[in-house]
Protein backbone atom coordinates (compact mmCIF):
# COMPACT_ATOMS: atom_id res chain seq x y z
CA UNK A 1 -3.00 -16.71 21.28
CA UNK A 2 -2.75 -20.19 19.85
CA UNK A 3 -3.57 -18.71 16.27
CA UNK A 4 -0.74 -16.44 16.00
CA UNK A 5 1.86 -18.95 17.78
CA UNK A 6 0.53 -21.48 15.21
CA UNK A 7 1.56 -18.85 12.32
CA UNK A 8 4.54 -18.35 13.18
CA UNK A 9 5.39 -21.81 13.77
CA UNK A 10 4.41 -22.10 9.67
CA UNK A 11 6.16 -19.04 8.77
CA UNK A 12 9.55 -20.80 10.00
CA UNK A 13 8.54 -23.45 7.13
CA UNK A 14 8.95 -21.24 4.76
CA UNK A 15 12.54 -21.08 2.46
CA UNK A 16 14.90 -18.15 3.29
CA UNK A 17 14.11 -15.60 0.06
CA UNK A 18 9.98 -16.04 1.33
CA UNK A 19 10.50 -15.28 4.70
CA UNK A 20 12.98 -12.11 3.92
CA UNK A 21 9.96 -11.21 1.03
CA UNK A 22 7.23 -11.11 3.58
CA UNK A 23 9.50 -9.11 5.45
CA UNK A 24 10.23 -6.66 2.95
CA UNK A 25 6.12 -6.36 2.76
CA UNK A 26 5.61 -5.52 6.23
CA UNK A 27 8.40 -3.10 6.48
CA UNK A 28 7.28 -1.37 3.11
CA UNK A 29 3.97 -1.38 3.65
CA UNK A 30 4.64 0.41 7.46
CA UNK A 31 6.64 2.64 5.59
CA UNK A 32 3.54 3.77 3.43
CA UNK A 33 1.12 3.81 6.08
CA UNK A 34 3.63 6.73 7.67
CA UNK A 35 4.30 8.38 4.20
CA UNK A 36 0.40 8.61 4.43
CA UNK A 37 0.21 9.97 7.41
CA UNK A 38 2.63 12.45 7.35
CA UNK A 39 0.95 13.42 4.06
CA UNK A 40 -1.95 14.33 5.70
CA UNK A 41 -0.34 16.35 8.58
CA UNK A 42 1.35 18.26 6.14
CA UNK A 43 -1.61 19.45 3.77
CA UNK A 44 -3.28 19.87 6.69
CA UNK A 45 -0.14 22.27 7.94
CA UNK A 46 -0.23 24.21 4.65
CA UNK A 47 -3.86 25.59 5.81
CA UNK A 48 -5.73 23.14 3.51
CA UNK A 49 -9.21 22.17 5.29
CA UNK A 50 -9.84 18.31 5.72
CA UNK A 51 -12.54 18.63 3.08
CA UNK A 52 -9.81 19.14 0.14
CA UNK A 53 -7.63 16.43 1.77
CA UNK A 54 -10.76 14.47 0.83
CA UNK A 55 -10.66 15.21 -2.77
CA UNK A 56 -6.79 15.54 -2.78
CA UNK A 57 -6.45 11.62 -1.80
CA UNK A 58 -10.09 10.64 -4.17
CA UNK A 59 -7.95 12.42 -7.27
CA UNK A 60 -5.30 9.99 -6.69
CA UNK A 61 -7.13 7.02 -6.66
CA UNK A 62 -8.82 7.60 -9.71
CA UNK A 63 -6.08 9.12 -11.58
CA UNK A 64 -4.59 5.40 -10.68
CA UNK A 65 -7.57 3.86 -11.76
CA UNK A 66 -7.35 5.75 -15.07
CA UNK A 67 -3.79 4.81 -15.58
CA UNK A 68 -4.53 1.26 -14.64
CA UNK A 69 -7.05 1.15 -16.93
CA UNK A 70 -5.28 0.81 -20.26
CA UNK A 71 -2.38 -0.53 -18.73
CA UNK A 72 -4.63 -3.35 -17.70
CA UNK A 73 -5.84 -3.46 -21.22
CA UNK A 74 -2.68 -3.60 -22.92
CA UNK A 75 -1.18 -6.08 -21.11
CA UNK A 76 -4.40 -8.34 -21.63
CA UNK A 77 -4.41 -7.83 -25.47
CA UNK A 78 -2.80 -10.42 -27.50
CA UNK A 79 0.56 -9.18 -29.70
């Protein structure tokens, strides 16, 4: 595995504050990927079927995309 030796040869290149914020992205982003999962499980435990834990997790996407939206707008407009 010369390409991941060769990474994180690079990463140790990198100041202090970068290398502890990539950390903090791995370890947050694990940390959603369980929240996630354990989301699932526990609609699933509630007696919900798998087909409204399909529209449960499409409503929150959009309903993000809806926010982002204007938020997206607003920041883009000029004051």
């Amino acid at each position: 595995m010369v390409g991941v030796g060769s990474y994180f040869r690079r990463l140790r290149l990198f100041r202090r504050n970068a290398r502890l914020y990539l950390l903090y992205l791995l370890l947050s982003s694990v940390a959603f990927g369980v929240y996630a999962l354990l989301f699932n499980f526990y609609v699933i435990s509630l007696g919900y079927d798998e087909a409204f834990l399909g529209r449960l997790l499409s409503a929150q996407s959009v309903a993000g995309l809806l926010g982002a939206l204007p938020a997206g707008w607003g920041v883009s407009s000029p004051c």
